[in-house]
Protein backbone atom coordinates (compact mmCIF):
# COMPACT_ATOMS: atom_id res chain seq x y z
CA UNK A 1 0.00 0.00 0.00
CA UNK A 2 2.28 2.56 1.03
CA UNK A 3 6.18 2.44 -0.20
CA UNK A 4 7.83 3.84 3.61
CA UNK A 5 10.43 1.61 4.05
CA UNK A 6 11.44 1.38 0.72
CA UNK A 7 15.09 3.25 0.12
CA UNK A 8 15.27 4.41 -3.44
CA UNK A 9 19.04 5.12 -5.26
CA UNK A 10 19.78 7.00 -8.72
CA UNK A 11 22.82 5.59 -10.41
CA UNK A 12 24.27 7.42 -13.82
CA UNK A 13 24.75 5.83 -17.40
CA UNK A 14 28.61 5.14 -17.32
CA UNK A 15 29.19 6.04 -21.03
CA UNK A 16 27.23 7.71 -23.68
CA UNK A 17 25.19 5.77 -25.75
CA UNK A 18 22.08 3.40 -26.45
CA UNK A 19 21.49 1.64 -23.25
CA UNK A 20 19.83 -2.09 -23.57
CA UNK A 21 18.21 -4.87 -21.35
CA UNK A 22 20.62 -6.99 -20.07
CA UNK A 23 19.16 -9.91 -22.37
CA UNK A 24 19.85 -8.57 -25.39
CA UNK A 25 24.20 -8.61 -24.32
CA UNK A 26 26.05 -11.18 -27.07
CA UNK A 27 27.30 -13.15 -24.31
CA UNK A 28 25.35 -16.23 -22.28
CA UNK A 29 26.64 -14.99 -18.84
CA UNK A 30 25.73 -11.72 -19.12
CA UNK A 31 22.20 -12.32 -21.58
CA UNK A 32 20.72 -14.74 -18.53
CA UNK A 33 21.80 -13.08 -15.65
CA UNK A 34 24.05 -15.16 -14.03
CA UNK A 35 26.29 -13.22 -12.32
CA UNK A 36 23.16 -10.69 -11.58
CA UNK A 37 20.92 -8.26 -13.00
CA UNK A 38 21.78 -4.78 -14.37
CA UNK A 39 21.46 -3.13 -17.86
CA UNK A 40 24.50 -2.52 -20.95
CA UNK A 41 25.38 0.62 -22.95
CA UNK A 42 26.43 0.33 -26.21
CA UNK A 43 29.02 3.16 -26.52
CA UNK A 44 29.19 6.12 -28.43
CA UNK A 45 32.18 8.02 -26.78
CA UNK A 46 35.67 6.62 -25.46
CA UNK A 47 34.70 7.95 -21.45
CA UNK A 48 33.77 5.83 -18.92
CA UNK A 49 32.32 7.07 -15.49
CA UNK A 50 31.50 5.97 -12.18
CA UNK A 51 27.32 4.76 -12.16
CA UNK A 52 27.45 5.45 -8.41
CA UNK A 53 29.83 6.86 -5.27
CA UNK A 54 31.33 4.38 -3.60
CA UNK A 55 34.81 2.17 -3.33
CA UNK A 56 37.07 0.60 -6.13
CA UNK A 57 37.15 -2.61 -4.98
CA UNK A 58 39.08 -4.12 -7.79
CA UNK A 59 40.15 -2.77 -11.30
CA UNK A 60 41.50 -5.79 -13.37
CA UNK A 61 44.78 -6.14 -14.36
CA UNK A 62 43.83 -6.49 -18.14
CA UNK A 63 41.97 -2.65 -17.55
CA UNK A 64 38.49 -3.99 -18.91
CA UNK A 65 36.30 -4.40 -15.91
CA UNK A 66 36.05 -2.64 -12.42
CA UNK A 67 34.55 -4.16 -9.44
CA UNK A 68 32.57 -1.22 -7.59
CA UNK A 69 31.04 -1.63 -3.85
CA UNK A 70 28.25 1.29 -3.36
CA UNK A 71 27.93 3.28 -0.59
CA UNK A 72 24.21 1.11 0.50
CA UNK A 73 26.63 -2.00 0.02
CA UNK A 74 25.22 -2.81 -3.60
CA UNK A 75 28.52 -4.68 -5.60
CA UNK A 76 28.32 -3.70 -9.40
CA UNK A 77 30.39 -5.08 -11.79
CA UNK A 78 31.40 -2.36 -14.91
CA UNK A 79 32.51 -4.72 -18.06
CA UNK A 80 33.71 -2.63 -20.92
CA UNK A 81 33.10 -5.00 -23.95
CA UNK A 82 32.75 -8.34 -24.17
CA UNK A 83 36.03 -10.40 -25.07
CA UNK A 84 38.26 -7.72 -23.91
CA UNK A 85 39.68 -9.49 -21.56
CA UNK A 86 41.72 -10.93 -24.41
CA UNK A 87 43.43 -7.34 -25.19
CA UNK A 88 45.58 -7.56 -21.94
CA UNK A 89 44.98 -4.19 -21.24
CA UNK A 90 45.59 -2.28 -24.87
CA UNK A 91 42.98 0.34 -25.95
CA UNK A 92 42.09 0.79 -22.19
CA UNK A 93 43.54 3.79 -19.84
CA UNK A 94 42.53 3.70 -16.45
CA UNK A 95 41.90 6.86 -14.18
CA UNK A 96 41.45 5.30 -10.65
CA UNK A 97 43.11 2.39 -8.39
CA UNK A 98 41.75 0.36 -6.07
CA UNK A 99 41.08 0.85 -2.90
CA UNK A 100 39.65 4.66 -3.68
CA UNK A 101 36.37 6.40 -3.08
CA UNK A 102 34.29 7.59 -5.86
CA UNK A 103 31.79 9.85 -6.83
CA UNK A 104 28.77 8.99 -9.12
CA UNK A 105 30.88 10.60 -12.38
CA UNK A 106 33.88 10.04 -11.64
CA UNK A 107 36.08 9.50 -14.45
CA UNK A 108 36.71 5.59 -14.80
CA UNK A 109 38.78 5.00 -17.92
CA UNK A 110 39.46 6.01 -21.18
CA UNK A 111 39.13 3.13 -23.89
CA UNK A 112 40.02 3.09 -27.43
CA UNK A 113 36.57 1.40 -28.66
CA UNK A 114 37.88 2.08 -32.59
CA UNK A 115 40.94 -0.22 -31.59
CA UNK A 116 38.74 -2.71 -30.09
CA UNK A 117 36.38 -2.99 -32.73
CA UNK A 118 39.27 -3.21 -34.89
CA UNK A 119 40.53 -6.36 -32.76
CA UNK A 120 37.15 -7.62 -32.90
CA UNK A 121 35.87 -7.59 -29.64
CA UNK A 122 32.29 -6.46 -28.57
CA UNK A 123 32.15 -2.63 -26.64
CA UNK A 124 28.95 -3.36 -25.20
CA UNK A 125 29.71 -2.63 -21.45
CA UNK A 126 27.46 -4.35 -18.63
CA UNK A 127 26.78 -3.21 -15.42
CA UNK A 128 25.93 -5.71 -13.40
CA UNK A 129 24.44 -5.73 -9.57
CA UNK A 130 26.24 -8.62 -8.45
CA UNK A 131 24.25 -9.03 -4.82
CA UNK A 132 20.78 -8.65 -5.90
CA UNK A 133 19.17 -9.81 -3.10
CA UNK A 134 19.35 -6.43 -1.71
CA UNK A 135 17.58 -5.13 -5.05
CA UNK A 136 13.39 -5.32 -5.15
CA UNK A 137 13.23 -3.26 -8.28
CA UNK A 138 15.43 -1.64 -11.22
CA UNK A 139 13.65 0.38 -13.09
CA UNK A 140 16.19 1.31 -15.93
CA UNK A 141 15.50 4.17 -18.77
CA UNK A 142 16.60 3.03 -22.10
CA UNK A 143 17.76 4.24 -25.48
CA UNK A 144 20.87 6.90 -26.07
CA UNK A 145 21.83 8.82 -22.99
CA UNK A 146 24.31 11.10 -22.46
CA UNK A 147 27.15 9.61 -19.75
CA UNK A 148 26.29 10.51 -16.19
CA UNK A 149 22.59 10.87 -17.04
CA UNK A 150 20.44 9.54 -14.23
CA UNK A 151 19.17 6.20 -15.88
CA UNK A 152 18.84 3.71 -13.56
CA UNK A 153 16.43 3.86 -10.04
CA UNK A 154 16.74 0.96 -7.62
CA UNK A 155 14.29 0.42 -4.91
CA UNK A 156 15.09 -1.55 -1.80
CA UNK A 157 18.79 -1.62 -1.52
């Protein structure tokens, strides 16, 4: 009846471009939600930002995916393409460590997605909530969006 004790968050779009449903990712893990439950942007622009303030928990050693722990405790992953793993780090140019506190915005990583394409790798980039147990509802506004535009409302964290 009445939403009280619900606790609502606004998280940002990490990168300009045409944010999709989760399902529609070119990669099983991701596409059925195995690791969680989130949304991906297809990018238009090399800049990738923080969805959320919080801590760096872990940036990977090959540069293509950040482990993020929000201030409520949600644990997002940030995957910038799909495959890119394989790179070992080239095309990507990382702006933060681990261990440090972040801002929603905060500047993430630069990454070459014309050398990755080029490499033939996928630059869809997932964000995934990891823990969503803590999550009743995501309620996610698709199409293009500008990076750090509010797109994504979760309710019950």
């Amino acid at each position: 009846m009445f939403n009280f004790f619900k606790k609502k968050e606004k998280w940002v779009n990490p990168v300009k471009g045409q944010i999709i449903d989760m399902k529609d990712v070119p990669d099983e893990v991701f596409a059925s939600k195995m690791m969680g439950d989130g949304f991906a942007v297809i990018p238009s622009d090399n800049e990738v930002y923080s969805p959320t303030a919080g801590e760096i928990i872990k940036v990977f050693t090959t540069k293509h995916a950040f482990l993020i722990r929000s201030l409520s405790g949600l644990e997002i992953i940030l995957h910038i393409g799909i495959g890119t793993v394989e790179l070992k780090g080239q095309g990507f140019t990382i702006h933060v460590e681990e261990g440090q506190q972040v801002e929603a915005g905060t500047h993430l990583a630069t990454v070459d997605f014309e050398y990755v394409k080029s490499m033939e790798k996928e630059i869809i980039t997932p964000l995934v909530i990891t823990n969503m147990d803590k999550v009743k509802k995501l309620d996610i506004v698709f199409g293009n969006q500008e990076a750090k535009a509010e797109v994504l409302e979760i309710t019950g964290v």
